[in-house]
PDB file of N, CA and C in Angstrom:
ATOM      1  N   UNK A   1      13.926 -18.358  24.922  1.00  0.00           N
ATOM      2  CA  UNK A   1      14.374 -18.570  23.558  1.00  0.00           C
ATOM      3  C   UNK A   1      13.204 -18.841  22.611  1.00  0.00           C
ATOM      4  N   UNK A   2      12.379 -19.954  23.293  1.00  0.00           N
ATOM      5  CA  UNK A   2      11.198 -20.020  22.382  1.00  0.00           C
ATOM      6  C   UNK A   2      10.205 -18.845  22.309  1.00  0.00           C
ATOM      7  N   UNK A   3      10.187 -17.990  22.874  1.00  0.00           N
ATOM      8  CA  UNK A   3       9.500 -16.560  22.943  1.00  0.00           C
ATOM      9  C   UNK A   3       9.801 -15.919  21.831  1.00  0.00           C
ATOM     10  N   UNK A   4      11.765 -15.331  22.013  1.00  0.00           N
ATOM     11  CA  UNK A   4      11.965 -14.779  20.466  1.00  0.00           C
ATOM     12  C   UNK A   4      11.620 -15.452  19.039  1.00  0.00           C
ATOM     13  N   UNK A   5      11.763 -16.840  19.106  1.00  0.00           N
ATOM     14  CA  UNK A   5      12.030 -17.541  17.858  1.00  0.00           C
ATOM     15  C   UNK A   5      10.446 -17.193  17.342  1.00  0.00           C
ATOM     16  N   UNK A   6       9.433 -17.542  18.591  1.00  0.00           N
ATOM     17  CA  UNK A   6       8.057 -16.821  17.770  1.00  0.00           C
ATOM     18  C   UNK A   6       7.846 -15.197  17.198  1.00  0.00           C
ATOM     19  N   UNK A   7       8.248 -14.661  18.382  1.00  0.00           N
ATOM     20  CA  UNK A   7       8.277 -13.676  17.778  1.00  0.00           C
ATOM     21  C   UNK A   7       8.890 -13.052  16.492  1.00  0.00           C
ATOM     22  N   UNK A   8       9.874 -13.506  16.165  1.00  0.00           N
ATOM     23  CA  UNK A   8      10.151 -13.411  15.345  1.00  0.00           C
ATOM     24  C   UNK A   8       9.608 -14.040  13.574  1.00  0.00           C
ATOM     25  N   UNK A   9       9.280 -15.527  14.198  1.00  0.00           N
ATOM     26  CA  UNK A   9       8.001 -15.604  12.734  1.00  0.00           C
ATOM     27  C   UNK A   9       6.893 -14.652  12.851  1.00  0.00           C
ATOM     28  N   UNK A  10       6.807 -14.650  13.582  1.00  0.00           N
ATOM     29  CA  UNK A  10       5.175 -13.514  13.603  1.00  0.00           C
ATOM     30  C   UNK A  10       5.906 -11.913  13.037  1.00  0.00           C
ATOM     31  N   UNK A  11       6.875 -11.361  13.449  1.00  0.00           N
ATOM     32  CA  UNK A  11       7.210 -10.795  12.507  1.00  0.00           C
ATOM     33  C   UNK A  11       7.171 -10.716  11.226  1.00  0.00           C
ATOM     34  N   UNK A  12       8.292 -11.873  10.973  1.00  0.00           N
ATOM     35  CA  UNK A  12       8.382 -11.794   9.295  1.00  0.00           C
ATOM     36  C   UNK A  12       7.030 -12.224   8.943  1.00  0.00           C
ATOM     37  N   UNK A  13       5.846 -12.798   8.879  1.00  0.00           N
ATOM     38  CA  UNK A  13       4.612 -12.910   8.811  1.00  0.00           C
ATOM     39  C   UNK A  13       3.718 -11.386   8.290  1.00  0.00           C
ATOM     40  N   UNK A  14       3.872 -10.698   9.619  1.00  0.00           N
ATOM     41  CA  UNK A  14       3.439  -9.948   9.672  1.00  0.00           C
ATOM     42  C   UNK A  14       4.040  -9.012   8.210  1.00  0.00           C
ATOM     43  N   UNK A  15       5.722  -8.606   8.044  1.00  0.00           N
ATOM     44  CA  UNK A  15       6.090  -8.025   7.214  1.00  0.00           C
ATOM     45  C   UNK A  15       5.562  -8.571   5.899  1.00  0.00           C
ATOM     46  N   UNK A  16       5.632  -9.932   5.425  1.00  0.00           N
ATOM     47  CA  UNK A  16       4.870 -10.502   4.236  1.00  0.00           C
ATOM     48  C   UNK A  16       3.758  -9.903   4.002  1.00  0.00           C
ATOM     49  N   UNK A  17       2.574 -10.381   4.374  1.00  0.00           N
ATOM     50  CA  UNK A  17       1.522  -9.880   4.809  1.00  0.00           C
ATOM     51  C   UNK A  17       1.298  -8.116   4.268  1.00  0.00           C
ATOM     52  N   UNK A  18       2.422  -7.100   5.216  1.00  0.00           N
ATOM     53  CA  UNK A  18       2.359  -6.035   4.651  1.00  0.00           C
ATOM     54  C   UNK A  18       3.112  -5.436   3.309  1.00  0.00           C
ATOM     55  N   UNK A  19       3.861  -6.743   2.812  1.00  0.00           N
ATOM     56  CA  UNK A  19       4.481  -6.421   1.862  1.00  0.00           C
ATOM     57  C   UNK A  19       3.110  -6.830   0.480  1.00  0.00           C
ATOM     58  N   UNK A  20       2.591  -7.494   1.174  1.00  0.00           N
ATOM     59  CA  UNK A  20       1.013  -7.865  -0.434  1.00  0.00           C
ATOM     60  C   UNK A  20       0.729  -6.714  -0.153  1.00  0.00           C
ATOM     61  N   UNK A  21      -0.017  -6.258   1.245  1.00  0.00           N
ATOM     62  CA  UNK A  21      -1.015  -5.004   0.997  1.00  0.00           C
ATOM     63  C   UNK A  21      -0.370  -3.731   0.196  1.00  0.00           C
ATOM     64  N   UNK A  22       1.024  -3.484   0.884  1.00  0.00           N
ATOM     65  CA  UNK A  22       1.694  -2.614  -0.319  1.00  0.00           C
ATOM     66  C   UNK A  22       1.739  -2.789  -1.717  1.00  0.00           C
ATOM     67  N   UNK A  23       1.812  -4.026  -2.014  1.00  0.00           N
ATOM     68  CA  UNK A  23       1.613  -4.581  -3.713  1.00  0.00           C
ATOM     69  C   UNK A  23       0.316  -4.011  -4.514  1.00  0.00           C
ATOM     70  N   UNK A  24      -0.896  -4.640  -3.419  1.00  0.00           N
ATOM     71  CA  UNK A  24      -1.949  -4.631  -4.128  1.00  0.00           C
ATOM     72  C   UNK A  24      -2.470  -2.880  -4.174  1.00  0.00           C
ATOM     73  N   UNK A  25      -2.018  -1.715  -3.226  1.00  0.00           N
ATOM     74  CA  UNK A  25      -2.576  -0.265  -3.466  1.00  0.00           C
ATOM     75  C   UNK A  25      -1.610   0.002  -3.825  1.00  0.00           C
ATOM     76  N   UNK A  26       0.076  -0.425  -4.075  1.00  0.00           N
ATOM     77  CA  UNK A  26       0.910   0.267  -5.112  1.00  0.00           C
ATOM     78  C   UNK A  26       0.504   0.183  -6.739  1.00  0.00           C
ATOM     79  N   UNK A  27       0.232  -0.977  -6.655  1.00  0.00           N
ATOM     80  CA  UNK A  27      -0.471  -0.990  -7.933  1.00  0.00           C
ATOM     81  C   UNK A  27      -1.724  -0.344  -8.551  1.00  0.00           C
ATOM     82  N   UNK A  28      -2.759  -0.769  -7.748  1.00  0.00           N
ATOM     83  CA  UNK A  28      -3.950   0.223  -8.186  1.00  0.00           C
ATOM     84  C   UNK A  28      -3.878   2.026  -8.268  1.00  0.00           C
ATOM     85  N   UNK A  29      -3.209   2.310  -7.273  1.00  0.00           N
ATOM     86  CA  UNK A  29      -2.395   3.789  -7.522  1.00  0.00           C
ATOM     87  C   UNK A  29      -2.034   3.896  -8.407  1.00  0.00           C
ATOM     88  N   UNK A  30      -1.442   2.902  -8.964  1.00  0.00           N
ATOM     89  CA  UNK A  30      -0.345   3.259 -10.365  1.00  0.00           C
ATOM     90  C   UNK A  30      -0.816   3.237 -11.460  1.00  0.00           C
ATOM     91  N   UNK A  31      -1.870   1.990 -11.503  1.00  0.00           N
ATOM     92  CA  UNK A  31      -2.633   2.115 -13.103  1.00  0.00           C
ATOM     93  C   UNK A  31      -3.798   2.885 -13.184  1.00  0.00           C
ATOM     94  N   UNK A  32      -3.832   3.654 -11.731  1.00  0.00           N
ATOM     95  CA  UNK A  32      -5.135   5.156 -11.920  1.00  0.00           C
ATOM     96  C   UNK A  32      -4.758   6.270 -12.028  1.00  0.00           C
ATOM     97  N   UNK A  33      -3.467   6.053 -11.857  1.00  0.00           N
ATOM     98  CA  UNK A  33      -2.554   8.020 -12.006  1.00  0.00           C
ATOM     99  C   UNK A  33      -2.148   7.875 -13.116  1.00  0.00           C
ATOM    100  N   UNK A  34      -1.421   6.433 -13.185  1.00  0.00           N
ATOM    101  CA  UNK A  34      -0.367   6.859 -14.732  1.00  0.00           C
ATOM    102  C   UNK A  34      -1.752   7.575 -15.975  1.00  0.00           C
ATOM    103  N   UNK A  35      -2.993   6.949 -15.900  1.00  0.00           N
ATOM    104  CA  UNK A  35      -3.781   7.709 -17.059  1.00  0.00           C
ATOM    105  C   UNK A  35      -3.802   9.174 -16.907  1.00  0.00           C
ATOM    106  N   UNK A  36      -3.639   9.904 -15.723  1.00  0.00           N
ATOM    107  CA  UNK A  36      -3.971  11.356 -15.641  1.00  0.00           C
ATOM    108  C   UNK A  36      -2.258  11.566 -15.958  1.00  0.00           C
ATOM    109  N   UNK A  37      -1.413  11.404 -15.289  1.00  0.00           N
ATOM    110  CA  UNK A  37      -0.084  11.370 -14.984  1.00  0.00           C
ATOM    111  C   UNK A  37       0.833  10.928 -15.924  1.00  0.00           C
ATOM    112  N   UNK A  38       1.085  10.908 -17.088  1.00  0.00           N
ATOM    113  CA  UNK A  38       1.532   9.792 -18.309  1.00  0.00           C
ATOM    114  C   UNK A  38       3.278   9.799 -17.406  1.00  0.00           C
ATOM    115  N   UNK A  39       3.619  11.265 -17.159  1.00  0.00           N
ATOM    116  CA  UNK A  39       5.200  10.660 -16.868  1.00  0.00           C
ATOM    117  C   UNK A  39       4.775  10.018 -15.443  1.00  0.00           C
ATOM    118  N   UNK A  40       4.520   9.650 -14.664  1.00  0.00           N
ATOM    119  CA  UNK A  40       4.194   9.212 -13.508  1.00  0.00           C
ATOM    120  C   UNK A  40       5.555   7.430 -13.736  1.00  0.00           C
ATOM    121  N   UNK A  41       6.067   7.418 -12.968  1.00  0.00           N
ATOM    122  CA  UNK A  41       7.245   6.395 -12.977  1.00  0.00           C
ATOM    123  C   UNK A  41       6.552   5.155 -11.895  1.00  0.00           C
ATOM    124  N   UNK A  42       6.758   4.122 -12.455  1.00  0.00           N
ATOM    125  CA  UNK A  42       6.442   3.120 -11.198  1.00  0.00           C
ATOM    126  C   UNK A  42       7.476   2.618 -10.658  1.00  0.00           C
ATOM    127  N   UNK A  43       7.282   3.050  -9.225  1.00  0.00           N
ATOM    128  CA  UNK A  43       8.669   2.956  -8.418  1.00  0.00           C
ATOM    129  C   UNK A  43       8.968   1.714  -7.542  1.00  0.00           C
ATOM    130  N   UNK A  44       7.551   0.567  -7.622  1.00  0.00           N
ATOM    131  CA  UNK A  44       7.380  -0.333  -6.779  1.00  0.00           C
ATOM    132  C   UNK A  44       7.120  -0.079  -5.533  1.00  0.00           C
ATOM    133  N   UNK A  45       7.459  -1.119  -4.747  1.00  0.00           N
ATOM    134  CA  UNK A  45       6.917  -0.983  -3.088  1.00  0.00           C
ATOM    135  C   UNK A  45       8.609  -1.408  -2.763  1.00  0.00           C
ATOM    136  N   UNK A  46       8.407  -0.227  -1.593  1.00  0.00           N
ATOM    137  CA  UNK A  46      10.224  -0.949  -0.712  1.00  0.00           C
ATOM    138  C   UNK A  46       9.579  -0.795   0.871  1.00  0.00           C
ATOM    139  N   UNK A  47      11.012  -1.264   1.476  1.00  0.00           N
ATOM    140  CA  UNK A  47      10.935  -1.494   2.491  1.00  0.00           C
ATOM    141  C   UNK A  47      11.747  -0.784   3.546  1.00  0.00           C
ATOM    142  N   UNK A  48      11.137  -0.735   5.101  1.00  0.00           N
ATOM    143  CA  UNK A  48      12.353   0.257   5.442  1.00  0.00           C
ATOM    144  C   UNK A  48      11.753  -0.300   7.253  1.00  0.00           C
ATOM    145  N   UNK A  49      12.292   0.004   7.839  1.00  0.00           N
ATOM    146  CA  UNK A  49      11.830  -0.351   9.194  1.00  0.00           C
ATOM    147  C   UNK A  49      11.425   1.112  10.000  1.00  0.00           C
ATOM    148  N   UNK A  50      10.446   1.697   9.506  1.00  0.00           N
ATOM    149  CA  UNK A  50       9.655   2.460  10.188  1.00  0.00           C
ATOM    150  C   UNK A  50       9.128   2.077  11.563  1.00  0.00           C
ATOM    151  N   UNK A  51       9.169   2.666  12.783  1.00  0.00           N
ATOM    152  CA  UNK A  51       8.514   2.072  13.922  1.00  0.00           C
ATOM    153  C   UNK A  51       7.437   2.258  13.941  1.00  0.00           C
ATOM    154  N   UNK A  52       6.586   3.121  12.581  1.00  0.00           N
ATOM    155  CA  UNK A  52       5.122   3.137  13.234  1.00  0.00           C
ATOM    156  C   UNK A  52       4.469   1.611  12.557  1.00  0.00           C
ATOM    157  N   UNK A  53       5.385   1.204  11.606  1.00  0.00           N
ATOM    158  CA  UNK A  53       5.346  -0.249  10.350  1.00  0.00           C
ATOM    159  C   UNK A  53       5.298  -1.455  11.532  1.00  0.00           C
ATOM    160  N   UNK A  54       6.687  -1.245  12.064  1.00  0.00           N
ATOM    161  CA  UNK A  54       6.862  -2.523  12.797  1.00  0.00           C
ATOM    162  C   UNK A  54       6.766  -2.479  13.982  1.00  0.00           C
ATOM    163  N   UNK A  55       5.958  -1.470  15.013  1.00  0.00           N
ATOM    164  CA  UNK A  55       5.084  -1.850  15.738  1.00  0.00           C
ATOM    165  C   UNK A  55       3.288  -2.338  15.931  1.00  0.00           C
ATOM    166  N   UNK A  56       3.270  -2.299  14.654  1.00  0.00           N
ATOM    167  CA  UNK A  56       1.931  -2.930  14.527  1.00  0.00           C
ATOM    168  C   UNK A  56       1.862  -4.260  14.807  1.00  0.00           C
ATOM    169  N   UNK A  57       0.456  -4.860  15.258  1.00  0.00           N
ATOM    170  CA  UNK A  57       0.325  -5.992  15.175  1.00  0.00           C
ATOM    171  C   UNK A  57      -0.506  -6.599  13.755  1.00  0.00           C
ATOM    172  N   UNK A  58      -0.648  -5.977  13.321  1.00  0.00           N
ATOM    173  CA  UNK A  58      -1.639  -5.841  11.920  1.00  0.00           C
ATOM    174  C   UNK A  58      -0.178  -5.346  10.483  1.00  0.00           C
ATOM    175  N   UNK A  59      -0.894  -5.846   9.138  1.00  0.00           N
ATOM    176  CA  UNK A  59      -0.243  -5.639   8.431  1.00  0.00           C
ATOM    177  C   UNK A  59      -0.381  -3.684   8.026  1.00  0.00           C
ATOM    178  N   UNK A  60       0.535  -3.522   8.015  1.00  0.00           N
ATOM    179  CA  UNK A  60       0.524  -1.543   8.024  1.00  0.00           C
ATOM    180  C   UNK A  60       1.701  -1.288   6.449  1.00  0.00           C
ATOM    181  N   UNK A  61       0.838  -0.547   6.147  1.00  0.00           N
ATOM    182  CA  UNK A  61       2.044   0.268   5.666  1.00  0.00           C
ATOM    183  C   UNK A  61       1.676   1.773   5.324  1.00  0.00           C
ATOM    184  N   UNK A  62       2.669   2.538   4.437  1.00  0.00           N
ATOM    185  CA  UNK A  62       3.146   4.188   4.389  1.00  0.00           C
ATOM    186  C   UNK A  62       2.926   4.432   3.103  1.00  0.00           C
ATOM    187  N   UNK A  63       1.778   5.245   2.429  1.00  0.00           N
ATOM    188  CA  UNK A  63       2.015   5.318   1.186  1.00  0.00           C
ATOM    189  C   UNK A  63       2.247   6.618   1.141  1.00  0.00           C
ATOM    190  N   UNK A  64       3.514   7.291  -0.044  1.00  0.00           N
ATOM    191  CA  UNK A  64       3.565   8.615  -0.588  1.00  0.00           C
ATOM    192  C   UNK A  64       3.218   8.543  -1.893  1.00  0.00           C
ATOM    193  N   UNK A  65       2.101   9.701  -2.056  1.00  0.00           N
ATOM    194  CA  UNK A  65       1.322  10.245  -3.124  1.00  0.00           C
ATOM    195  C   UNK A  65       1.999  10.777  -3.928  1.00  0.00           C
ATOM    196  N   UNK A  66       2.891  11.394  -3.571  1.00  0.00           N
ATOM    197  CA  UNK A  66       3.323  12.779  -4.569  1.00  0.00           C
ATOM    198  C   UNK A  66       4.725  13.685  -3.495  1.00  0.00           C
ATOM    199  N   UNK A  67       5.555  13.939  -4.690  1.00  0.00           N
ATOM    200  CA  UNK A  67       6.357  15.011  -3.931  1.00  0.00           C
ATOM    201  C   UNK A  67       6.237  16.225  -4.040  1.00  0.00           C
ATOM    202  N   UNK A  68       6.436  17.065  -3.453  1.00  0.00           N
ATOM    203  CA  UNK A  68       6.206  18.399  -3.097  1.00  0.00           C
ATOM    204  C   UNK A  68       7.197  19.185  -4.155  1.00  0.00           C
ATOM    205  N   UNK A  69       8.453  18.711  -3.924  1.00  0.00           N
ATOM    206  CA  UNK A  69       9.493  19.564  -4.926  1.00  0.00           C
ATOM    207  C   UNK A  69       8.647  19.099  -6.425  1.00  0.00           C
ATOM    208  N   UNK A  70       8.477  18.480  -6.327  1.00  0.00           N
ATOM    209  CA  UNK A  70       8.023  18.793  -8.289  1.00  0.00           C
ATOM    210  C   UNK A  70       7.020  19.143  -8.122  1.00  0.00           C
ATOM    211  N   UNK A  71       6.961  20.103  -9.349  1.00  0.00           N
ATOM    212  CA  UNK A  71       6.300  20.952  -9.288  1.00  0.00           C
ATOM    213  C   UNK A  71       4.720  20.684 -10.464  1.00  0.00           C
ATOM    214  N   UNK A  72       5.153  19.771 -11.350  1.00  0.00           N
ATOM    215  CA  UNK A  72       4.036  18.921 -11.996  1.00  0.00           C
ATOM    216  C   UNK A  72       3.094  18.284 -10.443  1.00  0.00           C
ATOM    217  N   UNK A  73       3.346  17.500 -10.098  1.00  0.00           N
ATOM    218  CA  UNK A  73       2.833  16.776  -8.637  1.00  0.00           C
ATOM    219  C   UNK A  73       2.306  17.767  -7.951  1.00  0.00           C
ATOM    220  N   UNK A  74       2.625  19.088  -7.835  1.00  0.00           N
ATOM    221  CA  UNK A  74       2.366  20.397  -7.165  1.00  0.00           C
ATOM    222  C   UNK A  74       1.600  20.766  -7.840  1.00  0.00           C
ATOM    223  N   UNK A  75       0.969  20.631  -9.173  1.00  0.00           N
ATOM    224  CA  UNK A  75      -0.438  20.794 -10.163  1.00  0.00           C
ATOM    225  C   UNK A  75      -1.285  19.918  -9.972  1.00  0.00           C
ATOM    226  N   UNK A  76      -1.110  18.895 -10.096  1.00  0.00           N
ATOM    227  CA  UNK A  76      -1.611  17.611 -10.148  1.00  0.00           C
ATOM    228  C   UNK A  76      -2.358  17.761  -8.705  1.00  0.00           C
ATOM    229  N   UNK A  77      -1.704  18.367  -7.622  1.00  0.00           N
ATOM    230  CA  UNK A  77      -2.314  17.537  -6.532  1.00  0.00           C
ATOM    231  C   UNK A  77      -3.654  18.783  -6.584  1.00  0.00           C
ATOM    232  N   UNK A  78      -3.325  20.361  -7.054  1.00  0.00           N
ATOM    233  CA  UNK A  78      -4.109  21.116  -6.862  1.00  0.00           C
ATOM    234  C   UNK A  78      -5.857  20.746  -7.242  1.00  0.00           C
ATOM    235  N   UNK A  79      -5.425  20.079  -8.090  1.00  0.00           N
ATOM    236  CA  UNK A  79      -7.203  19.406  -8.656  1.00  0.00           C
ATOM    237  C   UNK A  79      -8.081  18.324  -7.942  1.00  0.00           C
ATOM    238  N   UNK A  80      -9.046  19.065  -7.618  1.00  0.00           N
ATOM    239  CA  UNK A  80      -9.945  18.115  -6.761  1.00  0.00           C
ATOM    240  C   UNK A  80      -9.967  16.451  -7.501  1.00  0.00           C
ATOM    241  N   UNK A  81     -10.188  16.773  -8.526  1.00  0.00           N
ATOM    242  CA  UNK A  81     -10.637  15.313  -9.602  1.00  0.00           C
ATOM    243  C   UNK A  81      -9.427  14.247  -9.300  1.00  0.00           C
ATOM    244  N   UNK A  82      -8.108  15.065  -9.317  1.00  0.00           N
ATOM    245  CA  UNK A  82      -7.391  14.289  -8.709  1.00  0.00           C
ATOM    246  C   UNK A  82      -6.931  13.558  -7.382  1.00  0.00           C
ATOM    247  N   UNK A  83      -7.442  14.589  -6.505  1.00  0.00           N
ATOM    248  CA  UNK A  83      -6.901  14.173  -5.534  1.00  0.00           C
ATOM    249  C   UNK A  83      -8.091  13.227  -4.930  1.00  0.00           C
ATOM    250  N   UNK A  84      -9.504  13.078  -5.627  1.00  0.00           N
ATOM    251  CA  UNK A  84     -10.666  12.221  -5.809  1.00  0.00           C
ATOM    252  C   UNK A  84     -10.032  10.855  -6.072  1.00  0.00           C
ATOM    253  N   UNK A  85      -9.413  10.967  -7.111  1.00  0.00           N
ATOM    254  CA  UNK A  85      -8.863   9.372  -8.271  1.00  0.00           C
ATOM    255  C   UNK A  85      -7.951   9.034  -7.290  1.00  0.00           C
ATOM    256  N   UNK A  86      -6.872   9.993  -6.259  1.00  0.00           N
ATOM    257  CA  UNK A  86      -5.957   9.221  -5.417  1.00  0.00           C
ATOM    258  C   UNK A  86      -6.711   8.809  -4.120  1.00  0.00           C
ATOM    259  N   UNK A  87      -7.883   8.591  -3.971  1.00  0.00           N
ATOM    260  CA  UNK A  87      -8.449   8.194  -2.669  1.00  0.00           C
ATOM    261  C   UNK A  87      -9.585   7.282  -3.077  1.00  0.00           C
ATOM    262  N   UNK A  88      -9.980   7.239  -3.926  1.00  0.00           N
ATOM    263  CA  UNK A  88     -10.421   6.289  -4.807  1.00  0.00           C
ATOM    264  C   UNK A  88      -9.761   4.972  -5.291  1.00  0.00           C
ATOM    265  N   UNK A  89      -8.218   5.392  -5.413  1.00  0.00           N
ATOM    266  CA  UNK A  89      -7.411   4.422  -6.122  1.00  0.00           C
ATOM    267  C   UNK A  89      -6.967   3.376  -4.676  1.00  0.00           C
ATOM    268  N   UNK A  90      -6.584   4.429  -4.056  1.00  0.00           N
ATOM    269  CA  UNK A  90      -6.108   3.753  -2.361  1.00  0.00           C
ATOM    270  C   UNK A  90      -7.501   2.948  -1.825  1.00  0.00           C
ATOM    271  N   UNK A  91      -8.607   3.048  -1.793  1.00  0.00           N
ATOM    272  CA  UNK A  91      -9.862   2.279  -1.587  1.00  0.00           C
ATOM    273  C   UNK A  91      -9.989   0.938  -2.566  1.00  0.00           C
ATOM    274  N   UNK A  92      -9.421   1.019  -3.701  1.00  0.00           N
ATOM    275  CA  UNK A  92      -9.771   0.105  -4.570  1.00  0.00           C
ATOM    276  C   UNK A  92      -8.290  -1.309  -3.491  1.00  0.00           C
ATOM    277  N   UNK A  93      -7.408  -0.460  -3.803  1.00  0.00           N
ATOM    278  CA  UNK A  93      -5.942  -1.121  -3.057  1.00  0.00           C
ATOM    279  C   UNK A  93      -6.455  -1.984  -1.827  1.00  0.00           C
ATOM    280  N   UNK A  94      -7.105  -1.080  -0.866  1.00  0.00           N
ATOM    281  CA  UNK A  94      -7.486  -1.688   0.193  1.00  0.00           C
ATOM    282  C   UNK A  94      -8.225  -3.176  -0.364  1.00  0.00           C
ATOM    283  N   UNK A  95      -9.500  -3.095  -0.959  1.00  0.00           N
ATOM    284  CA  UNK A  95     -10.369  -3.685  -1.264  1.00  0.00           C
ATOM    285  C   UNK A  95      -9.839  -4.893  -1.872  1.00  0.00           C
ATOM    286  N   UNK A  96      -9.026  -5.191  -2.094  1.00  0.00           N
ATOM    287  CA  UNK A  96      -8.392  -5.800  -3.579  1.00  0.00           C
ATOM    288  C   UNK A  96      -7.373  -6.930  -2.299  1.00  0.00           C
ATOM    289  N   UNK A  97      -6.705  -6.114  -1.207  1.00  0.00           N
ATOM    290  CA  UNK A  97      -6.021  -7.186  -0.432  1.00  0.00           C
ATOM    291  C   UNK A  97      -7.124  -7.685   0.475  1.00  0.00           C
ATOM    292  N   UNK A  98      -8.005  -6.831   0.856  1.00  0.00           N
ATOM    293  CA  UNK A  98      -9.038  -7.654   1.919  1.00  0.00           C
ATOM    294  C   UNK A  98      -9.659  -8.932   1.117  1.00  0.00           C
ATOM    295  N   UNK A  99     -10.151  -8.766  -0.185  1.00  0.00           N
ATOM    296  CA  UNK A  99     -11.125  -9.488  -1.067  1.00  0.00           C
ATOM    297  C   UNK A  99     -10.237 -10.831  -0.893  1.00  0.00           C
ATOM    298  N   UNK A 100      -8.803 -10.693  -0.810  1.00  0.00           N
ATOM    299  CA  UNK A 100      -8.046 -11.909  -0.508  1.00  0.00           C
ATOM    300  C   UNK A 100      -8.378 -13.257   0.627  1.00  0.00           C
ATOM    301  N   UNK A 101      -8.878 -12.262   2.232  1.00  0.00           N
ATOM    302  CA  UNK A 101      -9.357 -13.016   2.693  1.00  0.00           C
ATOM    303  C   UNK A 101     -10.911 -13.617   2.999  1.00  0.00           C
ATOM    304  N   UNK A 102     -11.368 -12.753   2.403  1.00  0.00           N
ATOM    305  CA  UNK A 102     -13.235 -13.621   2.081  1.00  0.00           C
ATOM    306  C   UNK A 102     -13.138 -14.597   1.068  1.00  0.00           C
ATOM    307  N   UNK A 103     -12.661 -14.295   0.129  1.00  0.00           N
ATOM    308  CA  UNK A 103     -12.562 -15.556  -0.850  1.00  0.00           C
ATOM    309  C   UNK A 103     -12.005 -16.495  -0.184  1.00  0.00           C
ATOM    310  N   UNK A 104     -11.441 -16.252   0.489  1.00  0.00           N
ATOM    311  CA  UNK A 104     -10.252 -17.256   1.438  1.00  0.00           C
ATOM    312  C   UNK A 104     -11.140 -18.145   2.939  1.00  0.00           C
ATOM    313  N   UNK A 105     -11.939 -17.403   3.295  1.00  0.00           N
ATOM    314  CA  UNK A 105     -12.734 -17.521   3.742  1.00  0.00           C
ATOM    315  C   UNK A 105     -14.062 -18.568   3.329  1.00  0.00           C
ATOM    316  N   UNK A 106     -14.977 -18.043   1.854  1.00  0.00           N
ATOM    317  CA  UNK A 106     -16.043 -18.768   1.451  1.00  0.00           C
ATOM    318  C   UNK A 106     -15.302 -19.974   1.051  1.00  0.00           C
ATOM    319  N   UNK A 107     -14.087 -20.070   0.853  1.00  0.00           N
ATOM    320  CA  UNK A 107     -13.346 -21.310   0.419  1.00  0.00           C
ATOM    321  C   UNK A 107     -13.417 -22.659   2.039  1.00  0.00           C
ATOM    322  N   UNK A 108     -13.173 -21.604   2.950  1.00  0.00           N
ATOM    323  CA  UNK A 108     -12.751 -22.919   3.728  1.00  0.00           C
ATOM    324  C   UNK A 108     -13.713 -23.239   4.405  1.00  0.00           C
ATOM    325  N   UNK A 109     -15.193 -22.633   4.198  1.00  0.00           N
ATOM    326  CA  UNK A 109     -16.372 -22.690   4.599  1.00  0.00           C
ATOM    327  C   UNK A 109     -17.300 -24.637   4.714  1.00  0.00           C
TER     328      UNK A 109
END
């Protein structure tokens, strides 16, 4: 019993955890496309129980760039410059939840 009950905080832990990192590159995605992208919609971060999500032991998540049926997004992705700013933007995302724990870090130093 005490096995599941951990496991199970370490779960929801874990899901928290991947619910910031989704925050912090949903966002930076969003305020680097919407300038190229003006209709570009912010759709937030959701949730879904993917098994490749919640078998991690690490915080994971799934980002989609762009859909295929539209056909704007189907321009958009054709341009190098862009598809530069979306791997750029996802690096900044990364950077932005890690920076969380060094500061977090020189703090408890």
């Amino acid at each position: 019993d005490y096995k599941k009950i951990l496991e199970k905080i370490y779960a929801d832990a874990r899901r928290n955890e991947s619910h910031g990192f989704a925050r912090a590159v949903q966002g930076a995605l969003f305020r680097s496309l919407k300038k190229t992208n003006p209709a570009l919609e912010n759709r937030g971060v959701r949730t879904a129980p993917f098994v490749v999500l919640i078998g991690t032991q690490m915080p994971a998540i799934l980002v989609e760039i762009a859909c295929l049926s539209n056909e704007n997004e189907v321009q958009l992705l054709t341009k190098p410059d862009y598809r530069e700013n979306i791997a750029l933007s996802l690096a900044q995302g990364i950077r932005q939840y890690a920076h969380r724990f060094t500061v977090a870090d020189r703090k408890g130093s």
